[in-house]
Structure formats: structure tokens, C-alpha cells
C-alpha atoms as a PDB file:
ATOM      1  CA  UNK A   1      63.984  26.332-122.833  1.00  0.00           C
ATOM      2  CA  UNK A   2      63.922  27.439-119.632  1.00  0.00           C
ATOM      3  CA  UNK A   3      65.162  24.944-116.616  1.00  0.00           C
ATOM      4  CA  UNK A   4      61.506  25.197-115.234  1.00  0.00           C
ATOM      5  CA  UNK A   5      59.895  23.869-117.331  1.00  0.00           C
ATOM      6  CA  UNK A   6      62.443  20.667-117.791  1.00  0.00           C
ATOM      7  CA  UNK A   7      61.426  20.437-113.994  1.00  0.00           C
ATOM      8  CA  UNK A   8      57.778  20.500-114.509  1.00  0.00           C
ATOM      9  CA  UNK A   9      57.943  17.466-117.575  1.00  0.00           C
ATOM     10  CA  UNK A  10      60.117  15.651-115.049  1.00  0.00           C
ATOM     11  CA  UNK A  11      57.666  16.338-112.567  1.00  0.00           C
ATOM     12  CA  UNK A  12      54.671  15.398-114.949  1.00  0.00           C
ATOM     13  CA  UNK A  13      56.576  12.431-116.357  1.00  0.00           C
ATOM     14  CA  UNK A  14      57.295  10.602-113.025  1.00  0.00           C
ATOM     15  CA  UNK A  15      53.586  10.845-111.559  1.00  0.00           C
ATOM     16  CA  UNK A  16      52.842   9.286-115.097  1.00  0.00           C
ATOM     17  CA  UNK A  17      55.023   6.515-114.387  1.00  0.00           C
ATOM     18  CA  UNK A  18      53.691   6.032-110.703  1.00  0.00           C
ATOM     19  CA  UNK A  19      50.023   5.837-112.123  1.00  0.00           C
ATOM     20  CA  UNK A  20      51.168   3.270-114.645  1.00  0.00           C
ATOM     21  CA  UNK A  21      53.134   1.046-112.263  1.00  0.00           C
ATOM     22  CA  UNK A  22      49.542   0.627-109.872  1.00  0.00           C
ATOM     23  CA  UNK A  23      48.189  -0.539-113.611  1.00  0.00           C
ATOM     24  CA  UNK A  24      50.505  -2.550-114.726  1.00  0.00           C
ATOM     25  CA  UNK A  25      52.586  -4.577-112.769  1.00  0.00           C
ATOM     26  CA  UNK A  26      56.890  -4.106-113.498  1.00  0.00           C
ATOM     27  CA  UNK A  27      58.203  -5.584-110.274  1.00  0.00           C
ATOM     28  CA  UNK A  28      59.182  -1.983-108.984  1.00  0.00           C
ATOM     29  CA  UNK A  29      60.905  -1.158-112.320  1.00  0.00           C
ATOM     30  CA  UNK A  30      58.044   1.731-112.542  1.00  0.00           C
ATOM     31  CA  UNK A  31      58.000   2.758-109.205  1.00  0.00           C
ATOM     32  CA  UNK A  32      62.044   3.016-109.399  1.00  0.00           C
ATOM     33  CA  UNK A  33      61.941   4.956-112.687  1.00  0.00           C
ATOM     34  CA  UNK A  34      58.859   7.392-111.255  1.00  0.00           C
ATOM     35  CA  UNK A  35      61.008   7.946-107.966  1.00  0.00           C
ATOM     36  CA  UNK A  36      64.273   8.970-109.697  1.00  0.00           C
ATOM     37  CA  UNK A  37      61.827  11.516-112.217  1.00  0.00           C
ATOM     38  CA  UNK A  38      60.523  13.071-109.666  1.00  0.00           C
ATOM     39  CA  UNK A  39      63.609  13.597-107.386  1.00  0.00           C
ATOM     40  CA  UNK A  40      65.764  14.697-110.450  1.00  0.00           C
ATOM     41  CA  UNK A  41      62.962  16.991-111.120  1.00  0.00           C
ATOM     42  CA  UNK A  42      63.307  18.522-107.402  1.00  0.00           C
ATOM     43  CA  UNK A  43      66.827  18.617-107.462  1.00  0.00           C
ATOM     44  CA  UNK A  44      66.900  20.432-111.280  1.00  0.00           C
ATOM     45  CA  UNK A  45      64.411  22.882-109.831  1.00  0.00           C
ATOM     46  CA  UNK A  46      67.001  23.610-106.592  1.00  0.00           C
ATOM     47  CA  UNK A  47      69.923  23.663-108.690  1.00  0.00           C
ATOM     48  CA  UNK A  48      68.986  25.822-111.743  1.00  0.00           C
ATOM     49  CA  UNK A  49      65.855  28.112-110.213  1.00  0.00           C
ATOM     50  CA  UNK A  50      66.493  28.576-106.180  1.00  0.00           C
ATOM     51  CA  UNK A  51      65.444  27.186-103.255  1.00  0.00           C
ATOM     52  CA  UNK A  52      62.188  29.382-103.570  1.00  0.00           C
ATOM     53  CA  UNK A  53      61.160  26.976-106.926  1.00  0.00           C
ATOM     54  CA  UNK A  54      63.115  24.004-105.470  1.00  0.00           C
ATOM     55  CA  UNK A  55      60.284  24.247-102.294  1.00  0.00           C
ATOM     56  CA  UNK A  56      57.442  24.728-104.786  1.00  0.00           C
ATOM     57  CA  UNK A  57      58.349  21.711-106.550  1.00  0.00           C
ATOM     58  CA  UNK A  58      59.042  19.431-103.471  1.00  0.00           C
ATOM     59  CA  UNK A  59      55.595  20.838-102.141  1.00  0.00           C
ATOM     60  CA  UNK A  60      54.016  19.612-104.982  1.00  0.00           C
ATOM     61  CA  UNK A  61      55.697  15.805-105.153  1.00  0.00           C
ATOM     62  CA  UNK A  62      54.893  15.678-101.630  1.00  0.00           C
ATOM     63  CA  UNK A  63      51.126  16.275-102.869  1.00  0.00           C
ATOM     64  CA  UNK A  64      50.520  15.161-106.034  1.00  0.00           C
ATOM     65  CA  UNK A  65      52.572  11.727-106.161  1.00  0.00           C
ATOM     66  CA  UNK A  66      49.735  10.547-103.156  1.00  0.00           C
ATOM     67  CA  UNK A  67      46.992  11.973-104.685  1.00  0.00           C
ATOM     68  CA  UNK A  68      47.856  10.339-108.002  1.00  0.00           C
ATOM     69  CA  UNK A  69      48.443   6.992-106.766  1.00  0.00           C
ATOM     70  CA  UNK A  70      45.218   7.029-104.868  1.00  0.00           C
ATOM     71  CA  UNK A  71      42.989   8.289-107.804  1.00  0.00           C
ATOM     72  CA  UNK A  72      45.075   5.427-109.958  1.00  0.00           C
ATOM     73  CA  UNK A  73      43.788   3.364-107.372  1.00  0.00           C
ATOM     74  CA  UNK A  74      39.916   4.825-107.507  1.00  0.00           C
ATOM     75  CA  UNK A  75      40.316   3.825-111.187  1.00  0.00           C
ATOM     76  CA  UNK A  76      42.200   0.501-111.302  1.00  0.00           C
ATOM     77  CA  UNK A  77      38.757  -1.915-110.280  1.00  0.00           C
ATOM     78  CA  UNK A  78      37.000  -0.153-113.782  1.00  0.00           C
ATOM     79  CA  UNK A  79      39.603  -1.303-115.530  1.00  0.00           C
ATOM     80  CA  UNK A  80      39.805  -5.027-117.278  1.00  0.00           C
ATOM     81  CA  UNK A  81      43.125  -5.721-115.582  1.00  0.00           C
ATOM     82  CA  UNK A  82      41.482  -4.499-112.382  1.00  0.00           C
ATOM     83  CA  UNK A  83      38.361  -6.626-112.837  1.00  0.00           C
ATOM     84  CA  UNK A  84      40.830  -9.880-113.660  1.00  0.00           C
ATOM     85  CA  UNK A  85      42.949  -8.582-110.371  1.00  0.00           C
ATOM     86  CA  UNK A  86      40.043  -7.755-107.740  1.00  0.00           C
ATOM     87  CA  UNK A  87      37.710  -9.805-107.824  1.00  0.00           C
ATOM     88  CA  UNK A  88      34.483  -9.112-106.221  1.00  0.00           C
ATOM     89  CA  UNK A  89      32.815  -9.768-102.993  1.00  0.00           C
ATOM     90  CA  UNK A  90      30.962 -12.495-103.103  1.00  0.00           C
ATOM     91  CA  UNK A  91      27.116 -12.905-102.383  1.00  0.00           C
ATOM     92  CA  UNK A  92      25.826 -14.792 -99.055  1.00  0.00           C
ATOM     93  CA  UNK A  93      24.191 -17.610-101.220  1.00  0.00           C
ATOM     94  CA  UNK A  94      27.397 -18.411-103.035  1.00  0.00           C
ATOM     95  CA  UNK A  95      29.429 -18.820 -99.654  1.00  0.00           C
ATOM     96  CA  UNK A  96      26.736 -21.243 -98.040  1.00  0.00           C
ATOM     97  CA  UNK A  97      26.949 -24.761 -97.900  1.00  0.00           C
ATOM     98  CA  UNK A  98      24.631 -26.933 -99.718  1.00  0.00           C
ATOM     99  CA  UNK A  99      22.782 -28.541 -96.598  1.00  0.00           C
ATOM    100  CA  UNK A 100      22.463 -25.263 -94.826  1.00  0.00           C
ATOM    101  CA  UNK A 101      18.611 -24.771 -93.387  1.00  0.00           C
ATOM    102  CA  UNK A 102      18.386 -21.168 -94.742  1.00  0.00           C
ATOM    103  CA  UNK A 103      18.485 -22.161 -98.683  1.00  0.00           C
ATOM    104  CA  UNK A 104      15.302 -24.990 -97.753  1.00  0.00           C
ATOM    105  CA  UNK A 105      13.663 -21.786 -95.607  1.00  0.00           C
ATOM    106  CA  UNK A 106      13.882 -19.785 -98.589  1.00  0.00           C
ATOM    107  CA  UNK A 107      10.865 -21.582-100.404  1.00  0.00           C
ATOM    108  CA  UNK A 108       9.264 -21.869 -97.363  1.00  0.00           C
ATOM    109  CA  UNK A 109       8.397 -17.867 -97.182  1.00  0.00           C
ATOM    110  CA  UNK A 110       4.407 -17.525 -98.339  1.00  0.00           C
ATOM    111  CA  UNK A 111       3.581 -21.118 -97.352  1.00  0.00           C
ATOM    112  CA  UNK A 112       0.985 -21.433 -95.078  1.00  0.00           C
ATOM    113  CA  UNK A 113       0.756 -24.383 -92.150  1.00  0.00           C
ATOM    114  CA  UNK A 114      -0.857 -25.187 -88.842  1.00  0.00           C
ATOM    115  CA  UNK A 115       0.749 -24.610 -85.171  1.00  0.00           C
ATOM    116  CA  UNK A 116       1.187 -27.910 -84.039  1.00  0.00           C
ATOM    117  CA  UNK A 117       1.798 -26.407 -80.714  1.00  0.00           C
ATOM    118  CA  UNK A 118       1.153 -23.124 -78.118  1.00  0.00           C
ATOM    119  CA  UNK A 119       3.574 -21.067 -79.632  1.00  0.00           C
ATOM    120  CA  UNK A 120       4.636 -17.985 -76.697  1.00  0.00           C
ATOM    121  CA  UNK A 121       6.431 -17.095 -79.079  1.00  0.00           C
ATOM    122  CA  UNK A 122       8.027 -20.190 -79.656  1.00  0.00           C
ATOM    123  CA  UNK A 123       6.560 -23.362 -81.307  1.00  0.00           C
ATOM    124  CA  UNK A 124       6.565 -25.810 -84.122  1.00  0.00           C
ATOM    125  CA  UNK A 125       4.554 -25.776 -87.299  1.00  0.00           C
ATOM    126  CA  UNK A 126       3.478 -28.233 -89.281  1.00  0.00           C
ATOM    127  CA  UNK A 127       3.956 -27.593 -93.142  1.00  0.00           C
ATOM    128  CA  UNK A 128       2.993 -30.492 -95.784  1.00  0.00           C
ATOM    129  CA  UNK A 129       3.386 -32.920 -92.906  1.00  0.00           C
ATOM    130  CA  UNK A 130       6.917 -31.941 -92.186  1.00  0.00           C
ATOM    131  CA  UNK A 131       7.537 -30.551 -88.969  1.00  0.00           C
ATOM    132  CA  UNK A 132      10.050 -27.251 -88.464  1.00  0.00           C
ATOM    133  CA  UNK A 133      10.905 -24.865 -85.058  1.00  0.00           C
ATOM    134  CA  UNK A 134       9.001 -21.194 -85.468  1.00  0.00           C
ATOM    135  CA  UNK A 135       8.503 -18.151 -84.068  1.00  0.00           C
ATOM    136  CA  UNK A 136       5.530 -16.343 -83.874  1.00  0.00           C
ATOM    137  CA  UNK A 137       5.426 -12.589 -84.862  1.00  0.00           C
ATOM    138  CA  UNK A 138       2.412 -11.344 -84.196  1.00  0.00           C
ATOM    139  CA  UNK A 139       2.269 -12.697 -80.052  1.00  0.00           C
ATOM    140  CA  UNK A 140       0.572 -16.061 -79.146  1.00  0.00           C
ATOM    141  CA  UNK A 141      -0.752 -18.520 -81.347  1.00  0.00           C
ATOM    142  CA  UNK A 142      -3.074 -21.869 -80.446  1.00  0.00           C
ATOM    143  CA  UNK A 143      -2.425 -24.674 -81.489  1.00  0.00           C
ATOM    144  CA  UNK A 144      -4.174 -25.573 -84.701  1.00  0.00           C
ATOM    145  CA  UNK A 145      -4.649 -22.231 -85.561  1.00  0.00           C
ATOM    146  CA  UNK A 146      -3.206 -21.238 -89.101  1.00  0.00           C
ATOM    147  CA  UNK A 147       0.135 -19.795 -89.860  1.00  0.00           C
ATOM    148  CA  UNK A 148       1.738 -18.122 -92.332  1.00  0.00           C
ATOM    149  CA  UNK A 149       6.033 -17.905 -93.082  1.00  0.00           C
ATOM    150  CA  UNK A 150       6.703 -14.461 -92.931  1.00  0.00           C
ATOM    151  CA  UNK A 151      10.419 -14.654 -93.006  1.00  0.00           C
ATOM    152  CA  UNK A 152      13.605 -16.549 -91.837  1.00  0.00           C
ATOM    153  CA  UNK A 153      15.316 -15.178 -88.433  1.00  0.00           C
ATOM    154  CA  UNK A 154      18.807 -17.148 -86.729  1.00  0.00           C
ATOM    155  CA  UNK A 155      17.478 -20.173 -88.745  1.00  0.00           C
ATOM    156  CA  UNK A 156      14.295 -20.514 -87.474  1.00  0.00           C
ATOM    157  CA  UNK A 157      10.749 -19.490 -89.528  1.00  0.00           C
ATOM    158  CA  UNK A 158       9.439 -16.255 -88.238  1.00  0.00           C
ATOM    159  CA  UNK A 159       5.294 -17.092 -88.557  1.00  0.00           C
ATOM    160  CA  UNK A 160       2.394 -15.186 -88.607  1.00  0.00           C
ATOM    161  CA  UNK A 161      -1.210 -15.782 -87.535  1.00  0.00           C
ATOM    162  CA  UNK A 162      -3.526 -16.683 -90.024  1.00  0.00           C
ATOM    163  CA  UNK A 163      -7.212 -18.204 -89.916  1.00  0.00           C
ATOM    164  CA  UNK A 164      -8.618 -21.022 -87.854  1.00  0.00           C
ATOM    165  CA  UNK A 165      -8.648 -24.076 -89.533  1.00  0.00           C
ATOM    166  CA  UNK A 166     -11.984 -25.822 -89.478  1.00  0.00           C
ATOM    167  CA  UNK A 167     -12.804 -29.084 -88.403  1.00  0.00           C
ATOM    168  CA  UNK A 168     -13.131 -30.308 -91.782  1.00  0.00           C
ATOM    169  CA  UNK A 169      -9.679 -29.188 -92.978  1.00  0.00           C
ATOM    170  CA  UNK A 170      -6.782 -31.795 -94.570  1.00  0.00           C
ATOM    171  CA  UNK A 171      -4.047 -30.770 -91.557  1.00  0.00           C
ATOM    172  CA  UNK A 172      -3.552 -32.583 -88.423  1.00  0.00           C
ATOM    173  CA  UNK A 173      -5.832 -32.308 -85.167  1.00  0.00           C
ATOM    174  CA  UNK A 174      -4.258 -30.084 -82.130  1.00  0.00           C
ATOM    175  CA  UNK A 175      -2.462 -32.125 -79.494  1.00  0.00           C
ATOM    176  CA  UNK A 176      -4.965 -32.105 -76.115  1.00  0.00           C
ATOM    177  CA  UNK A 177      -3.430 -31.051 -73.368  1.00  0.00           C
ATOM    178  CA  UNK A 178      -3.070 -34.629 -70.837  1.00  0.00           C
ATOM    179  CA  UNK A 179      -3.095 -31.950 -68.002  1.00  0.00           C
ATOM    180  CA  UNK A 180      -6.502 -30.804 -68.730  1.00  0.00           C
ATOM    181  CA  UNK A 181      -7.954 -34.190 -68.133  1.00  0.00           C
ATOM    182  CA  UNK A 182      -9.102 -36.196 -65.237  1.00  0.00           C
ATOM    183  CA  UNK A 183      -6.615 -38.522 -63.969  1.00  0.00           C
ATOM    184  CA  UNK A 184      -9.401 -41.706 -64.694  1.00  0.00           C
ATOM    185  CA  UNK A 185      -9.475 -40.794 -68.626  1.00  0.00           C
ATOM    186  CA  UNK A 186      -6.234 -41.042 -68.726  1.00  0.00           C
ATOM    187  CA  UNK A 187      -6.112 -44.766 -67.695  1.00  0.00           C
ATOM    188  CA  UNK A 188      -3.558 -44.299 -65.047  1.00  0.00           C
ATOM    189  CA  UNK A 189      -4.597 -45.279 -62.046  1.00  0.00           C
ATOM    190  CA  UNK A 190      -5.323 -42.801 -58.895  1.00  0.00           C
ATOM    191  CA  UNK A 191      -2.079 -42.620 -56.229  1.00  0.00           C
ATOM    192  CA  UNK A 192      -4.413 -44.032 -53.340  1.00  0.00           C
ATOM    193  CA  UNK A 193      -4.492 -47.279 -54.726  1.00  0.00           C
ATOM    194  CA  UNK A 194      -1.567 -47.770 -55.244  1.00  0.00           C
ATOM    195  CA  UNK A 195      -0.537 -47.763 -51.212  1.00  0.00           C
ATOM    196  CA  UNK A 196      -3.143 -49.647 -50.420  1.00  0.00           C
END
């Protein structure tokens, strides 16, 4: 047989052995074992064919033994072993805590409520009676006018405008504005007589 050849199965046989050690796991015993292959194979092919083939095959180590541990590598999370070893990334819901606001938001996209006040472009909204912090969407919104969830932003409910409520509706009256009144209908009374 000619001393080529023994080279080349040396060759062959040691990126065999590196593939195998990134699948199974031998402590280095592999990796040693692959090593020595593929430098006995080098030195076989400088001692029995010339430097020219001794070149050639130390061109292709340097190549092939990275190339085959990365591909090994490609193919080691398809495997079972690989599966058991890597585990995978885990989603955002399985890394939040139980309390956290976004899981209670969740349900809340769809729901409709009222604008308990001026929202420009922040607010509160008033859903089943319970009260959350909002941000309007779609510019300003009343208070009293109808909103709907449209999704969750930095832990606050991102709302849209809906209809007016009527007058007749279930939800709760918008807040007046104490500003907008006369001091006297307030019952407080005016500054002057006070001094006097």
C-alpha cells in the first residue's frame, strides 16, 4: 500500500475522533487520540512522501480539523445528547415573576373602559371599576369618553379612543373640573372676607 494513503486514513481517522469527542464527552481522551492521528499522519506524509506531500497534508489539518469541529458543533443541538446538554432559551413568560403587571395586562388587551381623566397622552382608565395608568394612542382623550386596550407599553396600557359614553351608561360620571367653577359653588369662602 502506498505510504499515502496510510497518511490520508490517519488523516481521516483523527478528524473522526475530533467530531466524536464534541459528541461524546471522554475527558480529552478523544481529543488526545485525534491530535496524535493527525500529527502522525503529517509526520508519515514528511517522512515517507516529501516535504511537497508533507505541506499538502499539514495544509489540510490546518483546514479541515476547524472546519470539522465547527460543523460537529452545527450538528451537536439536533442531536438527543445535544438537546439533554443545551438546553434552550427560554420564553419571556417563563422568566417573569408571578406578581408582575404585564401577565394581569395581558387579559386586559380588547377590554374596553372609560377615561377617568384628560389623558395628553397620559391618564387613567377605569376598567370594571378598577382603576390602571394609560396612555393614549390616538392623541387626546376627555374624560368619560370610551377607551379601548390596544396593547401593553413599559407597563402601562397603551389605549385607544372609542365612543362617547351616554348619559345613561353603567360607568362612572367624569370628574368636573373645581377650576371651572365659581369660587361661591364651591363653598369656600371669597379671600375678602377673610381680612376683614
Amino acid at each position: 500500500m502506498h505510504p499515502v494513503i496510510w497518511s490520508m486514513l490517519l488523516l481521516a481517522f483523527g478528524l473522526a475522533l475530533a467530531m466524536l469527542e464534541v459528541f461524546i464527552p471522554s475527558a480529552g481522551i478523544l481529543g488526545f487520540l485525534s491530535l496524535s492521528a493527525i500529527v502522525t499522519a503529517i509526520v508519515l506524509a514528511f517522512s515517507l512522501s516529501g516535504t511537497t506531500a508533507g505541506f499538502l497534508f499539514l495544509g489540510i489539518a490546518a483546514v479541515s480539523l476547524p472546519a470539522t469541529v465547527m460543523v460537529a458543533f452545527k450538528w451537536l443541538p439536533g442531536t438527543p445528547f445535544g438537546r439533554r446538554l443545551m438546553l434552550g432559551m427560554p420564553k419571556e413568560k417563563e422568566v417573569l415573576p408571578d406578581d408582575d403587571p404585564r401577565i394581569a395586562f395581558e387579559s386586559l388587551i380588547g377590554c374596553q373602559g372609560t377615561a377617568k381623566s384628560a389623558m395628553l397622552p397620559g391618564g387613567t382608565i377605569s376598567i370594571d371599576g378598577v382603576t390602571y395608568e394609560a396612555v393614549s394612542a390616538s392623541g387626546a382623550i376627555d374624560a368619560g369618553d370610551m377607551v379601548t386596550v390596544a396593547r401593553i407599553r413599559n407597563n402601562r396600557l397603551v389605549v385607544q379612543k372609542g365612543k362617547t359614553m351616554t348619559p345613561d351608561s353603567t360607568t362612572t360620571a367624569p370628574i368636573e373640573d373645581p377650576l371651572s367653577k365659581p369660587i361661591d359653588a364651591l363653598g369656600i369662602d371669597p379671600l375678602d372676607d377673610l381680612l376683614s
